[in-house]
PDB file of N, CA and C in Angstrom:
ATOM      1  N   UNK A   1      21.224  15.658 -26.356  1.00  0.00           N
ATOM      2  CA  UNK A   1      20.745  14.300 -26.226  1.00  0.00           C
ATOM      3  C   UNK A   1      21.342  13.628 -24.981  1.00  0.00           C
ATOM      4  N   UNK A   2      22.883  13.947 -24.567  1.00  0.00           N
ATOM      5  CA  UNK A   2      23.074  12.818 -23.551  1.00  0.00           C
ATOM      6  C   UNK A   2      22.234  13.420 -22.594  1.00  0.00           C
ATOM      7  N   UNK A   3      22.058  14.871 -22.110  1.00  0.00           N
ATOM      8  CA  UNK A   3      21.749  15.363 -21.048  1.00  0.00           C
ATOM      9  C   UNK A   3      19.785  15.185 -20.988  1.00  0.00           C
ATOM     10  N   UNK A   4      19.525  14.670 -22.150  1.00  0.00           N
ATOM     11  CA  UNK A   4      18.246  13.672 -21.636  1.00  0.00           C
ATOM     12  C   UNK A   4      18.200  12.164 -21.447  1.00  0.00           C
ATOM     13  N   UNK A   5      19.212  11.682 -21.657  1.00  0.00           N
ATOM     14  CA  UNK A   5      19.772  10.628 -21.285  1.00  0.00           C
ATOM     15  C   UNK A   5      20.179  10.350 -19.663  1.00  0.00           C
ATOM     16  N   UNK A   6      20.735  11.561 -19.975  1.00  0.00           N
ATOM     17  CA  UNK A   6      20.970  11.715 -18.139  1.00  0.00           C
ATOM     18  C   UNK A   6      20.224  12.063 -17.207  1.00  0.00           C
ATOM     19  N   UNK A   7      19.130  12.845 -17.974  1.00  0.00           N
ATOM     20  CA  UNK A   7      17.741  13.407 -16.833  1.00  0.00           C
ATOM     21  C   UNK A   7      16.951  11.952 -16.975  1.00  0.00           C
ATOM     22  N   UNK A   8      16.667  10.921 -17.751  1.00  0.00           N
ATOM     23  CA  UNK A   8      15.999   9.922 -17.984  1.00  0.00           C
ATOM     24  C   UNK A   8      16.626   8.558 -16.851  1.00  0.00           C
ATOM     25  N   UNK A   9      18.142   8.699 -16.579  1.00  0.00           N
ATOM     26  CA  UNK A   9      18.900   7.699 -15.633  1.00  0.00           C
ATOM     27  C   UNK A   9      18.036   8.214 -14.382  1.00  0.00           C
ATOM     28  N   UNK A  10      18.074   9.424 -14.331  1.00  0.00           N
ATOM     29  CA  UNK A  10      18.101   9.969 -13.073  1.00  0.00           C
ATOM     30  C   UNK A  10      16.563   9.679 -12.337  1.00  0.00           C
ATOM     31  N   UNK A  11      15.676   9.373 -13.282  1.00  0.00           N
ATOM     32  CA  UNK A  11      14.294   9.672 -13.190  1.00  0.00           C
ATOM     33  C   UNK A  11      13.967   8.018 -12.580  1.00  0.00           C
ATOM     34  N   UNK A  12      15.039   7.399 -13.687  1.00  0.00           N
ATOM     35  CA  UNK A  12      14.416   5.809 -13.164  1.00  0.00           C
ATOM     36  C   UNK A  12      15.118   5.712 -12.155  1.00  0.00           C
ATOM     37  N   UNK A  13      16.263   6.137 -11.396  1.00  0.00           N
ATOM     38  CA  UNK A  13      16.935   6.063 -10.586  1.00  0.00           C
ATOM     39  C   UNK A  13      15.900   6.511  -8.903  1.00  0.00           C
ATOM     40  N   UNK A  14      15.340   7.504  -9.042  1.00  0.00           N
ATOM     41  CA  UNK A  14      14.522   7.981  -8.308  1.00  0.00           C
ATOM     42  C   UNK A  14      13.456   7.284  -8.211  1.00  0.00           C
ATOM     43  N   UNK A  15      12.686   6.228  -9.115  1.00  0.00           N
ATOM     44  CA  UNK A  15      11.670   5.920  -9.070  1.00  0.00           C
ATOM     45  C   UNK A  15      12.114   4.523  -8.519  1.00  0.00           C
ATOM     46  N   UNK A  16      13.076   3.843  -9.051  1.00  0.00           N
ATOM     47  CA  UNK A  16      13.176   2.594  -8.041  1.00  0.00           C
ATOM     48  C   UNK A  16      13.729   2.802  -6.516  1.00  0.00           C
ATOM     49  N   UNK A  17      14.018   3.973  -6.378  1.00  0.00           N
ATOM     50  CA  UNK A  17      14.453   3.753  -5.051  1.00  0.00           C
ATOM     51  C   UNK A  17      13.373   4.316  -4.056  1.00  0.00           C
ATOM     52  N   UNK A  18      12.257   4.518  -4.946  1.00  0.00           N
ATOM     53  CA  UNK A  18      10.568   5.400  -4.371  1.00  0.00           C
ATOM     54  C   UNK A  18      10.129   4.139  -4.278  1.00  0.00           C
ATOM     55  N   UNK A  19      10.126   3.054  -5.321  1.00  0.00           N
ATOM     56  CA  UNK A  19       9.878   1.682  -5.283  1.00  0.00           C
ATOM     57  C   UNK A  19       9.858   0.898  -3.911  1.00  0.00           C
ATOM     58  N   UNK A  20      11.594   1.121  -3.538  1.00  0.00           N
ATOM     59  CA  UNK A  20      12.045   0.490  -2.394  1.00  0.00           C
ATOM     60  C   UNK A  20      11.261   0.695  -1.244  1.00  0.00           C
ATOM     61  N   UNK A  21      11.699   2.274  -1.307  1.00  0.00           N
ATOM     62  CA  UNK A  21      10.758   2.476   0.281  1.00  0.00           C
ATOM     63  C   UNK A  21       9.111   2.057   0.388  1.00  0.00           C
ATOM     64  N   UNK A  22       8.555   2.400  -1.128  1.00  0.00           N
ATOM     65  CA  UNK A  22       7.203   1.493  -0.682  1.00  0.00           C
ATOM     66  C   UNK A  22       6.873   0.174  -0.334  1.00  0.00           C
ATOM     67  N   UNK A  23       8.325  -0.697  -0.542  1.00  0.00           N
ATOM     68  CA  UNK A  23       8.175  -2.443  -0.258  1.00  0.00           C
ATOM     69  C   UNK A  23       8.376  -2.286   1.155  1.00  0.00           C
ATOM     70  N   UNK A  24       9.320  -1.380   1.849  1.00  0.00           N
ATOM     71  CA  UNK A  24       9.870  -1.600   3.182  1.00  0.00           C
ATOM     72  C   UNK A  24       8.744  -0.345   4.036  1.00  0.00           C
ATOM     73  N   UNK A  25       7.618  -0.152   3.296  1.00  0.00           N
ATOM     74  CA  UNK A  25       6.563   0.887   4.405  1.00  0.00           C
ATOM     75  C   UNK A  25       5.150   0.173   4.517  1.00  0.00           C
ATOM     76  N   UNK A  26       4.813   0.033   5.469  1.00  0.00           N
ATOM     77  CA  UNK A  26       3.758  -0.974   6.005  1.00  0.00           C
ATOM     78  C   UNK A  26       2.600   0.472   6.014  1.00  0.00           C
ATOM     79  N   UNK A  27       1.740  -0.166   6.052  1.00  0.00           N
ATOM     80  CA  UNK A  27      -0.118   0.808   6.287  1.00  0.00           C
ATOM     81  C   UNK A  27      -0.919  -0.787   7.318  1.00  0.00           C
ATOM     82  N   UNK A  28      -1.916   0.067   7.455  1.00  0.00           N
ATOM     83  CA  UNK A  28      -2.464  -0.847   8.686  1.00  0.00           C
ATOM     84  C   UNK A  28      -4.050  -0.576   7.674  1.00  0.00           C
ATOM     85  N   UNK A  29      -4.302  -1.802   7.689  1.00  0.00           N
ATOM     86  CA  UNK A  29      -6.226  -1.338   7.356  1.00  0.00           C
ATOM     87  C   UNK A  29      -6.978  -2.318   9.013  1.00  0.00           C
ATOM     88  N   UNK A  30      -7.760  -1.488   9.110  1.00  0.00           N
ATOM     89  CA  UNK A  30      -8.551  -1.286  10.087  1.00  0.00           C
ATOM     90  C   UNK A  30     -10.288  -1.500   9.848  1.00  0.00           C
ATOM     91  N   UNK A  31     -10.469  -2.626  10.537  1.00  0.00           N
ATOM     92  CA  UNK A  31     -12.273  -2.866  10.125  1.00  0.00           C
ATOM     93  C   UNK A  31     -12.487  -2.889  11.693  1.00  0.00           C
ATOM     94  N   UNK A  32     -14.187  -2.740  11.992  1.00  0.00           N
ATOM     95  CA  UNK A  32     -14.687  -2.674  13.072  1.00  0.00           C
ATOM     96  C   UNK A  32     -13.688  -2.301  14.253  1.00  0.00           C
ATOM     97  N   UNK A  33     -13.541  -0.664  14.274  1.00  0.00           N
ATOM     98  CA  UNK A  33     -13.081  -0.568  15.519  1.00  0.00           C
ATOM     99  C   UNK A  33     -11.375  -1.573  15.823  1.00  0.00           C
ATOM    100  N   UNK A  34     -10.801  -2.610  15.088  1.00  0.00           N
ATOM    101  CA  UNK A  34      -9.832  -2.735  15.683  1.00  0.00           C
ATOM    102  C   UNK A  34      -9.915  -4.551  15.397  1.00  0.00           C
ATOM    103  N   UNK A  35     -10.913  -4.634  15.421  1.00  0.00           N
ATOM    104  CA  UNK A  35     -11.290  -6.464  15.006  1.00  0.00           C
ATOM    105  C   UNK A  35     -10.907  -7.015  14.091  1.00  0.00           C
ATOM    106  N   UNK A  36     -10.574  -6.815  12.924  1.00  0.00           N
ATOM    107  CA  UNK A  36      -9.744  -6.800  12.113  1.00  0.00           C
ATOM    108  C   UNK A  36      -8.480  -6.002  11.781  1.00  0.00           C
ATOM    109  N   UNK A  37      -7.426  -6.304  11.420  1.00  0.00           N
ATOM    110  CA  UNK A  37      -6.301  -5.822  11.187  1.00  0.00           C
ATOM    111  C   UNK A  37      -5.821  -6.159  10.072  1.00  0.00           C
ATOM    112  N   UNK A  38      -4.983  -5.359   9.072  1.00  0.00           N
ATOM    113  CA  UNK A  38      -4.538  -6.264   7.691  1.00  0.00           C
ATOM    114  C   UNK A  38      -3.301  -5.186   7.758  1.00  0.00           C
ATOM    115  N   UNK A  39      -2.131  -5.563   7.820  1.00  0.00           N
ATOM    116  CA  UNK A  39      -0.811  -5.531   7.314  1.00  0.00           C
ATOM    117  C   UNK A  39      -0.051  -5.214   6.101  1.00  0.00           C
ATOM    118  N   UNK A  40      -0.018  -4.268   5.499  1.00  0.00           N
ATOM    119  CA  UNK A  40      -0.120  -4.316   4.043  1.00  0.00           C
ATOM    120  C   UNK A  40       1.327  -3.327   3.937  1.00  0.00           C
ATOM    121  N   UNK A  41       2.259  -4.131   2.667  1.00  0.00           N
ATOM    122  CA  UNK A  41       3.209  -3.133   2.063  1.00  0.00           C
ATOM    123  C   UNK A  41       2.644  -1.830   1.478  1.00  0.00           C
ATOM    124  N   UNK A  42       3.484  -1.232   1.119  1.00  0.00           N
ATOM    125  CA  UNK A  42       3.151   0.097   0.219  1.00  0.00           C
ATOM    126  C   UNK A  42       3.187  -0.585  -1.171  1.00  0.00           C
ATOM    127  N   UNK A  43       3.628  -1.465  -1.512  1.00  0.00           N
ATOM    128  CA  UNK A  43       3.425  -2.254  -3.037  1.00  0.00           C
ATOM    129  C   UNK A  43       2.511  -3.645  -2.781  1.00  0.00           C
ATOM    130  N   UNK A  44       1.233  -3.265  -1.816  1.00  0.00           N
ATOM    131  CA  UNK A  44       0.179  -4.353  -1.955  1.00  0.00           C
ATOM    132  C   UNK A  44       0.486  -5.704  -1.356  1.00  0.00           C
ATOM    133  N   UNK A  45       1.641  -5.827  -0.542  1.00  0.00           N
ATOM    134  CA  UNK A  45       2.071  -7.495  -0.195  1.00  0.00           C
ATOM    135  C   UNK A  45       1.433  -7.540   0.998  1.00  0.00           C
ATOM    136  N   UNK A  46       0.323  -8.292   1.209  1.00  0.00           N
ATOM    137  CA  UNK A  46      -0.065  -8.552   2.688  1.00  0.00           C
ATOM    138  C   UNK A  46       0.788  -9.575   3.493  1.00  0.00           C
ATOM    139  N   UNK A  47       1.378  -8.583   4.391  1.00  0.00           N
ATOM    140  CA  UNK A  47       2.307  -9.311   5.709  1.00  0.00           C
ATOM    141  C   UNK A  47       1.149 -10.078   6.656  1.00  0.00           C
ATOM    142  N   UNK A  48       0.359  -9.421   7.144  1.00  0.00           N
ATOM    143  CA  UNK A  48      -0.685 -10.179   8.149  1.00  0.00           C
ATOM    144  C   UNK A  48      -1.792  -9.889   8.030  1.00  0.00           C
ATOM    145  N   UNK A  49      -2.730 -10.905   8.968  1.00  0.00           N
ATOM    146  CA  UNK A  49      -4.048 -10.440   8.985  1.00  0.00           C
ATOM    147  C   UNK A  49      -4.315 -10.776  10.231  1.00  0.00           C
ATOM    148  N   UNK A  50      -4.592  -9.979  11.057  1.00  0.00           N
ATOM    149  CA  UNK A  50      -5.460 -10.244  12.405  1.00  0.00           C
ATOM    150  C   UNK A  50      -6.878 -10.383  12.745  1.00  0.00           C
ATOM    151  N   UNK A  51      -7.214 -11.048  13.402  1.00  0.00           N
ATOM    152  CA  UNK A  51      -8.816 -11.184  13.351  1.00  0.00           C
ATOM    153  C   UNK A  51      -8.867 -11.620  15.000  1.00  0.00           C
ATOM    154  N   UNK A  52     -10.013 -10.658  15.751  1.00  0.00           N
ATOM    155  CA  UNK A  52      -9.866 -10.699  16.940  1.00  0.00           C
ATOM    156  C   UNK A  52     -10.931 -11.644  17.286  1.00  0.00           C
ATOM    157  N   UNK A  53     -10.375 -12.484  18.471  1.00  0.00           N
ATOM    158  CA  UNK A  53     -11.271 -14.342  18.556  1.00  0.00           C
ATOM    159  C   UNK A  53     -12.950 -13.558  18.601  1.00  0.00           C
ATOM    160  N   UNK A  54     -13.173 -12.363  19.183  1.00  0.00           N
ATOM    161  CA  UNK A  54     -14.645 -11.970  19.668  1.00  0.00           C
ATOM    162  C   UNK A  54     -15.857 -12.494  18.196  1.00  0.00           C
ATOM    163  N   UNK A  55     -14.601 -12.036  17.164  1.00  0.00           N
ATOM    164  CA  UNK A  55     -15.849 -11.845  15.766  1.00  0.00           C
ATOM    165  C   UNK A  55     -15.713 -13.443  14.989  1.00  0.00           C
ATOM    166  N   UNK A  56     -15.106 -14.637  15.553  1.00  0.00           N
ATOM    167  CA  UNK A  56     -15.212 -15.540  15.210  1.00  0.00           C
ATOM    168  C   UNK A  56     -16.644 -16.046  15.462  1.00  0.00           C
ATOM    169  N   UNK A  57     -17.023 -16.495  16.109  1.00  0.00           N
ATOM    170  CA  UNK A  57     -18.522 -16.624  16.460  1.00  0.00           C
ATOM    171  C   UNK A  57     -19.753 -16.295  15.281  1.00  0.00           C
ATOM    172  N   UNK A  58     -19.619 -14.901  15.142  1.00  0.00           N
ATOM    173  CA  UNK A  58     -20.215 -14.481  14.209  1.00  0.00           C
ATOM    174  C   UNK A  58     -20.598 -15.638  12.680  1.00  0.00           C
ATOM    175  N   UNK A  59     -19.622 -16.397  12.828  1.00  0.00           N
ATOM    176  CA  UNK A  59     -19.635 -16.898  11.456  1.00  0.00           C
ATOM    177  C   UNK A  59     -18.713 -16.710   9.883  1.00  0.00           C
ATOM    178  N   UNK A  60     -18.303 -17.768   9.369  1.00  0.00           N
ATOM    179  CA  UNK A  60     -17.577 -17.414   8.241  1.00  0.00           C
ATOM    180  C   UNK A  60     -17.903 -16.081   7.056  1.00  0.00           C
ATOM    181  N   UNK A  61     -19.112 -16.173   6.857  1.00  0.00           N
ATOM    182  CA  UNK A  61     -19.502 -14.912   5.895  1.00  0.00           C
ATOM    183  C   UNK A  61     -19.206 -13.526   6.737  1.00  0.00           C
ATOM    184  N   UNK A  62     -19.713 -13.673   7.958  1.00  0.00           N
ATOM    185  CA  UNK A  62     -19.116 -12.266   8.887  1.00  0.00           C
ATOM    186  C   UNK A  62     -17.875 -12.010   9.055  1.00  0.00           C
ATOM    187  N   UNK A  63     -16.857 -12.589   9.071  1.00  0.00           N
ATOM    188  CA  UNK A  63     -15.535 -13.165   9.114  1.00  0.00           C
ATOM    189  C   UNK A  63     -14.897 -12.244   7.867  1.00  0.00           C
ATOM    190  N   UNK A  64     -15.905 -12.883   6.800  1.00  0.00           N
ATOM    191  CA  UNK A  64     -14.698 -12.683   5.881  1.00  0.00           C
ATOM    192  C   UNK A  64     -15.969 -11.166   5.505  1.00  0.00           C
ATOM    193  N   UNK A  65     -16.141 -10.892   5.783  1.00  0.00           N
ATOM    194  CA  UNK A  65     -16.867  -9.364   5.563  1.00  0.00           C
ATOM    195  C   UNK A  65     -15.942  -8.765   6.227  1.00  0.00           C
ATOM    196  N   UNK A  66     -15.606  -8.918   7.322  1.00  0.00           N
ATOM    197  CA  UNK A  66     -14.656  -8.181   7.825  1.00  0.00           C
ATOM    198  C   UNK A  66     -13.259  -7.553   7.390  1.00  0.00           C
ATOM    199  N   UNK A  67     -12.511  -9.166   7.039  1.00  0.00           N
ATOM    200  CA  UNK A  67     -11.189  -9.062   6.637  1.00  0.00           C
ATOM    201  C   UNK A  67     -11.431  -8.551   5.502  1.00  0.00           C
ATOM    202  N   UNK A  68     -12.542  -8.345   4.001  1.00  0.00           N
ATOM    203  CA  UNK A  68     -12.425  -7.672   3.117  1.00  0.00           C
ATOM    204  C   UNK A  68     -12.731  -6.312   3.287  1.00  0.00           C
ATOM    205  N   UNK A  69     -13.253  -6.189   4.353  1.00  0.00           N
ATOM    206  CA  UNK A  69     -13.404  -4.632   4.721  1.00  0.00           C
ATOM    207  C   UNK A  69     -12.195  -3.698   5.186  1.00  0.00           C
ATOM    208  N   UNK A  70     -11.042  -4.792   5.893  1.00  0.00           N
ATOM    209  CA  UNK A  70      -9.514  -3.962   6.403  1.00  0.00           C
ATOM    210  C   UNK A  70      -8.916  -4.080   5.649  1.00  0.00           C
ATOM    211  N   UNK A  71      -9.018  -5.419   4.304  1.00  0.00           N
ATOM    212  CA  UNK A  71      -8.224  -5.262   3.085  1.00  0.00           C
ATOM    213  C   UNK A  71      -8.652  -4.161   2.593  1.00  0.00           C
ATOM    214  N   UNK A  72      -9.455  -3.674   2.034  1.00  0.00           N
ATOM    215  CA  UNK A  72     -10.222  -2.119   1.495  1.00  0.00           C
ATOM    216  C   UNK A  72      -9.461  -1.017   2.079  1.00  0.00           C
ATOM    217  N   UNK A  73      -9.334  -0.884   3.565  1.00  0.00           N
ATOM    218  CA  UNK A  73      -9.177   0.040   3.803  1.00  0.00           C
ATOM    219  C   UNK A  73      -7.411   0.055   4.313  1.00  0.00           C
ATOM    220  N   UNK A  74      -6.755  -0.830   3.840  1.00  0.00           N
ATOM    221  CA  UNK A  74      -5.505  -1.063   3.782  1.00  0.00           C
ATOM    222  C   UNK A  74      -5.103  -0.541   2.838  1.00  0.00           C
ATOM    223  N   UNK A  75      -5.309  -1.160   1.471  1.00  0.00           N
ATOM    224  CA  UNK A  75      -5.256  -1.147   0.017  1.00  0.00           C
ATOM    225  C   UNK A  75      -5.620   0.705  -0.624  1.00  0.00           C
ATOM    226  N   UNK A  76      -6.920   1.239   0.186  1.00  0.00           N
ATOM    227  CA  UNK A  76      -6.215   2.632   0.044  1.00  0.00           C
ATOM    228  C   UNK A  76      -5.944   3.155   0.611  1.00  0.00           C
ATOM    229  N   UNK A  77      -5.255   3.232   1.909  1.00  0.00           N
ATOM    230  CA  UNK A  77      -4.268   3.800   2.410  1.00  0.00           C
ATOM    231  C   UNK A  77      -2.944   3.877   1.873  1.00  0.00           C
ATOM    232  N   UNK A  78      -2.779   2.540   1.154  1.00  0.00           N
ATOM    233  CA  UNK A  78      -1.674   1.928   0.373  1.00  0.00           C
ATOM    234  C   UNK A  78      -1.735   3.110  -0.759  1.00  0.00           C
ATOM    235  N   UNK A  79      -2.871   3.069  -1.571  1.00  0.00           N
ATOM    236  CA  UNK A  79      -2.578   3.857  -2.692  1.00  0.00           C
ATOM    237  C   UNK A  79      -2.547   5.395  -2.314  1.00  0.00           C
ATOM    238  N   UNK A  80      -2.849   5.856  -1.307  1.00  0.00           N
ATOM    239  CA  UNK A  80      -2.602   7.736  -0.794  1.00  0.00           C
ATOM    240  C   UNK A  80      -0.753   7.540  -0.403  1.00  0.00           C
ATOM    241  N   UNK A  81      -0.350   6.772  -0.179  1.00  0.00           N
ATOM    242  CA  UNK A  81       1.257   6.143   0.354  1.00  0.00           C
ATOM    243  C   UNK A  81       2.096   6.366  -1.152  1.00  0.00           C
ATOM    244  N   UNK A  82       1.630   5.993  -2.235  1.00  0.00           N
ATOM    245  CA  UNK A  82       1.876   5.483  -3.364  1.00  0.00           C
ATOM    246  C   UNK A  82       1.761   7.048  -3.839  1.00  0.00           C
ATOM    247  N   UNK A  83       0.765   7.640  -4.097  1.00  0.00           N
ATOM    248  CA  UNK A  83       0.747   8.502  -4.518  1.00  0.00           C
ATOM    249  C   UNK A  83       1.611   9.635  -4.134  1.00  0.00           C
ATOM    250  N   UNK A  84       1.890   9.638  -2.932  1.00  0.00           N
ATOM    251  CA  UNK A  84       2.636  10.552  -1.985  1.00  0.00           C
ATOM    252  C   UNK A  84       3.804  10.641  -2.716  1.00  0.00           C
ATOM    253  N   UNK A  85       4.574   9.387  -2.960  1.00  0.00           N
ATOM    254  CA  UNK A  85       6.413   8.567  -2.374  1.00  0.00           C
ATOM    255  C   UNK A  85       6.322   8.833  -4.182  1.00  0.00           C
ATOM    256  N   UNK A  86       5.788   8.477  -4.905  1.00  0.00           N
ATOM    257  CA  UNK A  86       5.967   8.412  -6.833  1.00  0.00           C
ATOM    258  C   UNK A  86       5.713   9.747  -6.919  1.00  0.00           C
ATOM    259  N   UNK A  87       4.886  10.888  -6.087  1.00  0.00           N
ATOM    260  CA  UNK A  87       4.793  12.073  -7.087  1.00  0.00           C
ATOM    261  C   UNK A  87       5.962  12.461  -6.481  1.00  0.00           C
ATOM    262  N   UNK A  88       6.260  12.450  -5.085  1.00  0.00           N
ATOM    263  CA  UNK A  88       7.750  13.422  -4.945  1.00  0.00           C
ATOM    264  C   UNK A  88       9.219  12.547  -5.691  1.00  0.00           C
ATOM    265  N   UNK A  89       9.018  11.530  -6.072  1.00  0.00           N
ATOM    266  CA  UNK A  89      10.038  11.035  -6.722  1.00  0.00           C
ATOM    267  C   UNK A  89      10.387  11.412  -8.197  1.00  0.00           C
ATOM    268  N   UNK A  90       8.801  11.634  -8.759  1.00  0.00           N
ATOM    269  CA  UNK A  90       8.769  12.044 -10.510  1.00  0.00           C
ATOM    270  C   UNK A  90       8.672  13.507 -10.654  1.00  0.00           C
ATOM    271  N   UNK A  91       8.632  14.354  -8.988  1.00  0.00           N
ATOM    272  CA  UNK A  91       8.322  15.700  -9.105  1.00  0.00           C
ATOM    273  C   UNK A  91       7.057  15.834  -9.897  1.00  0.00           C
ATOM    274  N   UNK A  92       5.862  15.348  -9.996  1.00  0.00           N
ATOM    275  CA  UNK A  92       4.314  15.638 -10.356  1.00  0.00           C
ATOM    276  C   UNK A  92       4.252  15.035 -11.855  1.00  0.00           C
ATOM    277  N   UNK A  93       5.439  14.685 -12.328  1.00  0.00           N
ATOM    278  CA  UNK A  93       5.540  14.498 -13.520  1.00  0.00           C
ATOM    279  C   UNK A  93       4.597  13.055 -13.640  1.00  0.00           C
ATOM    280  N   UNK A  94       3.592  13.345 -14.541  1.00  0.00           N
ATOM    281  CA  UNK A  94       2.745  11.940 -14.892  1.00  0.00           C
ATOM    282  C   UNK A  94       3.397  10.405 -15.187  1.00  0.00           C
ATOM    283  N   UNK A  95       2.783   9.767 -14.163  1.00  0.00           N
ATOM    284  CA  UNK A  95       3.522   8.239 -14.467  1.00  0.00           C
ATOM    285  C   UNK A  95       2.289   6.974 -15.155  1.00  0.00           C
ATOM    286  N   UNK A  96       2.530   6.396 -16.452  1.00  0.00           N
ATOM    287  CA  UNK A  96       2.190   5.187 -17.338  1.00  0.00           C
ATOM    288  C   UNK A  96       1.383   4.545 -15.775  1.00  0.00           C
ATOM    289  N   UNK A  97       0.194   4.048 -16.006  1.00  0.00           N
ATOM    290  CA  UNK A  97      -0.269   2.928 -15.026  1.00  0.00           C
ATOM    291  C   UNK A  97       0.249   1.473 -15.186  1.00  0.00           C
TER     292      UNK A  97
END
């Protein structure tokens, strides 16, 4: 029993510090070529959003088509990041959503 006690410290021990590095690892989502930019932690915190002056014009609905399009492609980059950093931390071992 302790020595699953002790494989169980060890497991959460590994997983918050898999935690950490995903708060302190940035992904970039990318819409049109570069016109949008979105900033994103590995645990989903958007640091920035860039939006290049060219696609202002376009209009608010184009605008925000955009920025939900680099959030998208932020958000899974984020989760292939996630998946990476938690399976080598749990060693493949299945993790609760």
């Amino acid at each position: 029993m302790e020595s699953l006690m002790a494989q169980a410290a060890e497991l959460q021990n590994k997983v918050a510090n898999a935690q950490e590095k995903l708060a302190q690892t940035n992904v970039k989502g990318i819409a049109q070529n570069g016109a949008c930019v979105v900033d994103m932690t590995g645990k989903y915190d958007v640091l920035k959003i860039t939006i290049h002056p060219s696609v202002l014009p376009a209009g608010a609905e184009a605008v925000s088509n955009i920025v939900l399009a680099a959030l998208k492609d932020a958000k899974q980059k984020a989760d292939v990041l996630i998946d990476k950093v938690m399976g080598e931390a749990t060693a493949g071992m299945p993790m609760p959503q």
